[in-house]
C-alpha atoms as a PDB file:
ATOM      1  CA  UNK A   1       0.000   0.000   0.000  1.00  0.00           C
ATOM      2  CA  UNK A   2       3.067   2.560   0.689  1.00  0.00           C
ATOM      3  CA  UNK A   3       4.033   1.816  -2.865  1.00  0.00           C
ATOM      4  CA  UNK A   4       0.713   3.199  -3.882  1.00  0.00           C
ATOM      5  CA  UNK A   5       0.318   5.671  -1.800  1.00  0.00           C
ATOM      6  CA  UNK A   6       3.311   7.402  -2.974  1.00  0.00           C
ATOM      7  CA  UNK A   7       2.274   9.118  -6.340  1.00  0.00           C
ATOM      8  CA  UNK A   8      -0.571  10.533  -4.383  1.00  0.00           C
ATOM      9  CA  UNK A   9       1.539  11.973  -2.047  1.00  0.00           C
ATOM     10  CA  UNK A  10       4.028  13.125  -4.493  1.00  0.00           C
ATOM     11  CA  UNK A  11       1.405  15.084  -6.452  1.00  0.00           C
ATOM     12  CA  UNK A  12      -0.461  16.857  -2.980  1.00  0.00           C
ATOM     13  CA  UNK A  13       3.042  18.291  -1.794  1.00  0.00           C
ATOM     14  CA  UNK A  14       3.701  19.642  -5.165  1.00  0.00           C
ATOM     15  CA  UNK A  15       0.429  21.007  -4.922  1.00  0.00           C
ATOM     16  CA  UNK A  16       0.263  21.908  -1.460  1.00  0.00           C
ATOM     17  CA  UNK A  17       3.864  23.566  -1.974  1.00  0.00           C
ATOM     18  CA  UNK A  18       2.871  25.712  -4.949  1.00  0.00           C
ATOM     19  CA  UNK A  19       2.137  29.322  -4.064  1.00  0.00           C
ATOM     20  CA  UNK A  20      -0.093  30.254  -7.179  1.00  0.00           C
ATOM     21  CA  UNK A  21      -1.201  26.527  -8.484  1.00  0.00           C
ATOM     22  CA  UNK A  22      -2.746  27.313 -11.987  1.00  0.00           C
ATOM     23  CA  UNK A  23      -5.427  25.457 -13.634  1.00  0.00           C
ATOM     24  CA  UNK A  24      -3.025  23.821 -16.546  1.00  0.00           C
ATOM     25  CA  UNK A  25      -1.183  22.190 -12.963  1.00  0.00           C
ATOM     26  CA  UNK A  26      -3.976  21.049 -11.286  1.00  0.00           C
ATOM     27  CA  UNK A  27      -4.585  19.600 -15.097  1.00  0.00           C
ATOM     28  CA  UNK A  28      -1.334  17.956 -15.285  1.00  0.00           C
ATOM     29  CA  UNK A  29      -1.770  16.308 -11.960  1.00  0.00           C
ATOM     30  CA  UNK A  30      -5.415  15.277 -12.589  1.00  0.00           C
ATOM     31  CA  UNK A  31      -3.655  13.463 -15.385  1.00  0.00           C
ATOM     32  CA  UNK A  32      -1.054  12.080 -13.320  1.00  0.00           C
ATOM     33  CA  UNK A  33      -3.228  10.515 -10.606  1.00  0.00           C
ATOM     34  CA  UNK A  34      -5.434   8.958 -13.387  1.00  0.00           C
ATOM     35  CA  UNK A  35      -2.551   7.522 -15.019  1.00  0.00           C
ATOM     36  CA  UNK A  36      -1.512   5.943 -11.986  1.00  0.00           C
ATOM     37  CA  UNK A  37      -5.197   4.430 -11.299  1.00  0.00           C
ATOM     38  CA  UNK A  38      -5.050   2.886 -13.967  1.00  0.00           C
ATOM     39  CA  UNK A  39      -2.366   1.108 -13.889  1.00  0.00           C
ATOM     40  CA  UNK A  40      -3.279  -0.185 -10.384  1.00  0.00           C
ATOM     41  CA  UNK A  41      -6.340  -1.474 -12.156  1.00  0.00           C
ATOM     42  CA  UNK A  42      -4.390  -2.858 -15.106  1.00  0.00           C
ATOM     43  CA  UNK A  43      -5.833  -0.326 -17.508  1.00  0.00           C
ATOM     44  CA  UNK A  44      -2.447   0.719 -18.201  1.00  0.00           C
ATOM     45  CA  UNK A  45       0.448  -0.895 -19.943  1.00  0.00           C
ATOM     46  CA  UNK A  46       2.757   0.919 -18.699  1.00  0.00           C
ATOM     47  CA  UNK A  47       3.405   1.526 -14.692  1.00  0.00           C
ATOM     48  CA  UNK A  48       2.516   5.603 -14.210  1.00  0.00           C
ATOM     49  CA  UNK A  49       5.850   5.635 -11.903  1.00  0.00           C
ATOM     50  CA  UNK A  50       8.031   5.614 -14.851  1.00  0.00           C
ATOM     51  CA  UNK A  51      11.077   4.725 -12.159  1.00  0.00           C
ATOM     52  CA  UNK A  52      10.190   0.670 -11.451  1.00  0.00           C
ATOM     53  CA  UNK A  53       7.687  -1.518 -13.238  1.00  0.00           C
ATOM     54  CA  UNK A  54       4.533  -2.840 -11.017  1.00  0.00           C
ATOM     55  CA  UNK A  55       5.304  -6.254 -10.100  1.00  0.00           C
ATOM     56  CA  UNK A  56       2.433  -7.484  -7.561  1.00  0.00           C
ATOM     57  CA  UNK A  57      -1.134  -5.248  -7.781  1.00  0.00           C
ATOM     58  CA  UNK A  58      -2.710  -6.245  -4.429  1.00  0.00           C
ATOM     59  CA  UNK A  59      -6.382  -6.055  -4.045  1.00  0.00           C
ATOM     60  CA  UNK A  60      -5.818  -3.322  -1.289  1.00  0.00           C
ATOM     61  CA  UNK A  61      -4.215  -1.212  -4.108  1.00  0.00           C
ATOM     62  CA  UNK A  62      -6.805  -1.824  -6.657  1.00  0.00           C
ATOM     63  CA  UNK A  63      -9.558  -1.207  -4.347  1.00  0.00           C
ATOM     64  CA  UNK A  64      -7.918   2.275  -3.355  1.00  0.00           C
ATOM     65  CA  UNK A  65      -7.690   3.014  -6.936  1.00  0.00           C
ATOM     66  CA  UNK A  66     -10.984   2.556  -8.195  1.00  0.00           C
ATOM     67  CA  UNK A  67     -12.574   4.712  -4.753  1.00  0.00           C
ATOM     68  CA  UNK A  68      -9.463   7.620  -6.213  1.00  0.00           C
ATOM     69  CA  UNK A  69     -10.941   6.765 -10.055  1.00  0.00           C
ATOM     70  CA  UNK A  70     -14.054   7.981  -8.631  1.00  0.00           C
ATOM     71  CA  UNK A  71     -13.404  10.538  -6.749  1.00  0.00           C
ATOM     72  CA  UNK A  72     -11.697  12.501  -9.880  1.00  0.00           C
ATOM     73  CA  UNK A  73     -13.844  11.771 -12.576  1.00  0.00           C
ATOM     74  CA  UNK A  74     -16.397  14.042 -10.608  1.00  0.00           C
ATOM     75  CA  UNK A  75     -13.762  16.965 -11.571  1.00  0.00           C
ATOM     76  CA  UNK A  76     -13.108  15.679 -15.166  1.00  0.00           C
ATOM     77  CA  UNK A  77     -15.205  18.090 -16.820  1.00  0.00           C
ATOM     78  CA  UNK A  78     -13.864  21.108 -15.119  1.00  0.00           C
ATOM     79  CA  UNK A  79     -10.457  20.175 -15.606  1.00  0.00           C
ATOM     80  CA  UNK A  80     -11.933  19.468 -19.687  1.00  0.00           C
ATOM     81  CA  UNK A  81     -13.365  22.680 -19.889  1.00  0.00           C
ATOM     82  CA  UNK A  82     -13.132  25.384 -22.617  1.00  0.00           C
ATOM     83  CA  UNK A  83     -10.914  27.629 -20.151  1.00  0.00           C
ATOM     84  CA  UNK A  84      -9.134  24.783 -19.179  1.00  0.00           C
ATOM     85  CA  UNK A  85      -8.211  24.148 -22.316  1.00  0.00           C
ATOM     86  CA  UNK A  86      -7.336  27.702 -23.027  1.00  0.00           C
ATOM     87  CA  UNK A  87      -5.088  27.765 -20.321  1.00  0.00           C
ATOM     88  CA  UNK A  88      -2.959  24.726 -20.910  1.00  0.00           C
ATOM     89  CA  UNK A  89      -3.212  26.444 -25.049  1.00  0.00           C
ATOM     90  CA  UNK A  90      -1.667  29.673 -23.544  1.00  0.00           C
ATOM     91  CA  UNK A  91       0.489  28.301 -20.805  1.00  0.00           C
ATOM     92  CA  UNK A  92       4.333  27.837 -22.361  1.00  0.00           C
ATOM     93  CA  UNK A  93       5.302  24.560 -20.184  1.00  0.00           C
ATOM     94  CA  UNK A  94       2.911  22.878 -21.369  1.00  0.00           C
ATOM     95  CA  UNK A  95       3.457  20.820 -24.821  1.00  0.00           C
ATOM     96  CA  UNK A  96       1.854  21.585 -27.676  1.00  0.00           C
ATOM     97  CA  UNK A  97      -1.262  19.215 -29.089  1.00  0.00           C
ATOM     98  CA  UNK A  98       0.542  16.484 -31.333  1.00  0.00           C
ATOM     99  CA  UNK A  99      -2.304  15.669 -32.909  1.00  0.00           C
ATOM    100  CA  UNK A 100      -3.333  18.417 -35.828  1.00  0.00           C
ATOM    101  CA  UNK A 101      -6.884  17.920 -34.654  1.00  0.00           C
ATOM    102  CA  UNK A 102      -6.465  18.766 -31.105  1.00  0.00           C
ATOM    103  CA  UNK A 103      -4.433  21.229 -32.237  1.00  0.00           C
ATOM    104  CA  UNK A 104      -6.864  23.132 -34.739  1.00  0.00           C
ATOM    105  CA  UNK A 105      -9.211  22.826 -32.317  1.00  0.00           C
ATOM    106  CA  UNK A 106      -7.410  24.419 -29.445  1.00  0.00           C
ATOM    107  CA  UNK A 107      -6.847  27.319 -32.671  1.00  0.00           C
ATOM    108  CA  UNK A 108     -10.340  27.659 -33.308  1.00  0.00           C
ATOM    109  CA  UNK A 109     -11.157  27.989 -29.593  1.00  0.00           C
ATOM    110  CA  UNK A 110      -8.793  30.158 -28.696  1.00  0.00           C
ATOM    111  CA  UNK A 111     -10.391  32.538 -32.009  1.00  0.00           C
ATOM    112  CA  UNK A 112     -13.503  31.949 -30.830  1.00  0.00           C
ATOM    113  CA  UNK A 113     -13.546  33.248 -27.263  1.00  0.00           C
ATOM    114  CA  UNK A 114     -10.909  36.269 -28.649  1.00  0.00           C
ATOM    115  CA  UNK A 115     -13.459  37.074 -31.218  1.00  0.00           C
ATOM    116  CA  UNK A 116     -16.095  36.982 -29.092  1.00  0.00           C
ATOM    117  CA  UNK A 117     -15.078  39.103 -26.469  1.00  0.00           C
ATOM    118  CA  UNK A 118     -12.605  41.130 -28.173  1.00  0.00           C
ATOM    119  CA  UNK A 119     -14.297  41.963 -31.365  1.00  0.00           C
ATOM    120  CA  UNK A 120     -14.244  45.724 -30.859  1.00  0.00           C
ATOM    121  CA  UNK A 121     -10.382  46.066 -29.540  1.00  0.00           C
ATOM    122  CA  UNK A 122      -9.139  43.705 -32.163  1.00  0.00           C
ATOM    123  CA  UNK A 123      -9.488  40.925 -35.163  1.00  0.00           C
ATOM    124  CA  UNK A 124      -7.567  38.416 -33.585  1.00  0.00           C
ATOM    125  CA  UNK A 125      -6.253  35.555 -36.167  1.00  0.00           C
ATOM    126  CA  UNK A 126      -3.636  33.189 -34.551  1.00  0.00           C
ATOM    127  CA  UNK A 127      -0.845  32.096 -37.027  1.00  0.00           C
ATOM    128  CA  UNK A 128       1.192  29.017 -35.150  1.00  0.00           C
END
């Protein structure tokens, strides 16, 4: 159960220990908790602790990771949101889209809302 329990804590100290924690971070970590779920539920190749592969999963661990599975998919669709996603767009350590859809789509957002709000100050076009 330590082994588990150590992502977890990992990610609430970096948290905790952040003076201004930003929307894209509490992202990143929503990610990184989820990830690590899911391998305890074997939903994952790969083990989320990148450092040693997961030999044993013991029901205690999978049990504690389906009750954290549920507890964050309540906050999935905030953490999906259009400002969300605006934020991680905007946000320079965070990697661009790979994908050309996610990409154009973060684009045409990020148009959108300028547009939208900022139609009298400005026609905003964003070349990448």
């Amino acid at each position: 159960m330590c082994e588990w329990l150590l992502t977890p804590a990992r990610v609430s100290t970096f948290l905790g220990a952040s003076k201004y924690p930003t929307l894209t971070v509490a992202s990143l970590s929503f990610n990184c908790l989820l990830a690590h779920c899911n391998t305890y539920l074997g939903l994952d190749s790969q083990a989320a602790d990148s450092q040693a592969p997961i030999t044993t999963i013991h029901e205690v661990q999978q049990d504690a990771s389906e009750k954290c599975l549920q507890y964050l998919i309540k906050y999935q669709d905030n953490l999906k949101s259009a400002s969300a996603r605006i934020a991680a767009f905007l946000d320079p350590r965070v990697p661009v889209p790979t994908s050309s859809i996610e990409l154009n789509l973060d684009i045409d957002l990020v148009e959108s809302m300028m547009n939208t709000h900022y139609h009298i100050e400005c026609d905003f076009r964003l070349t990448v």
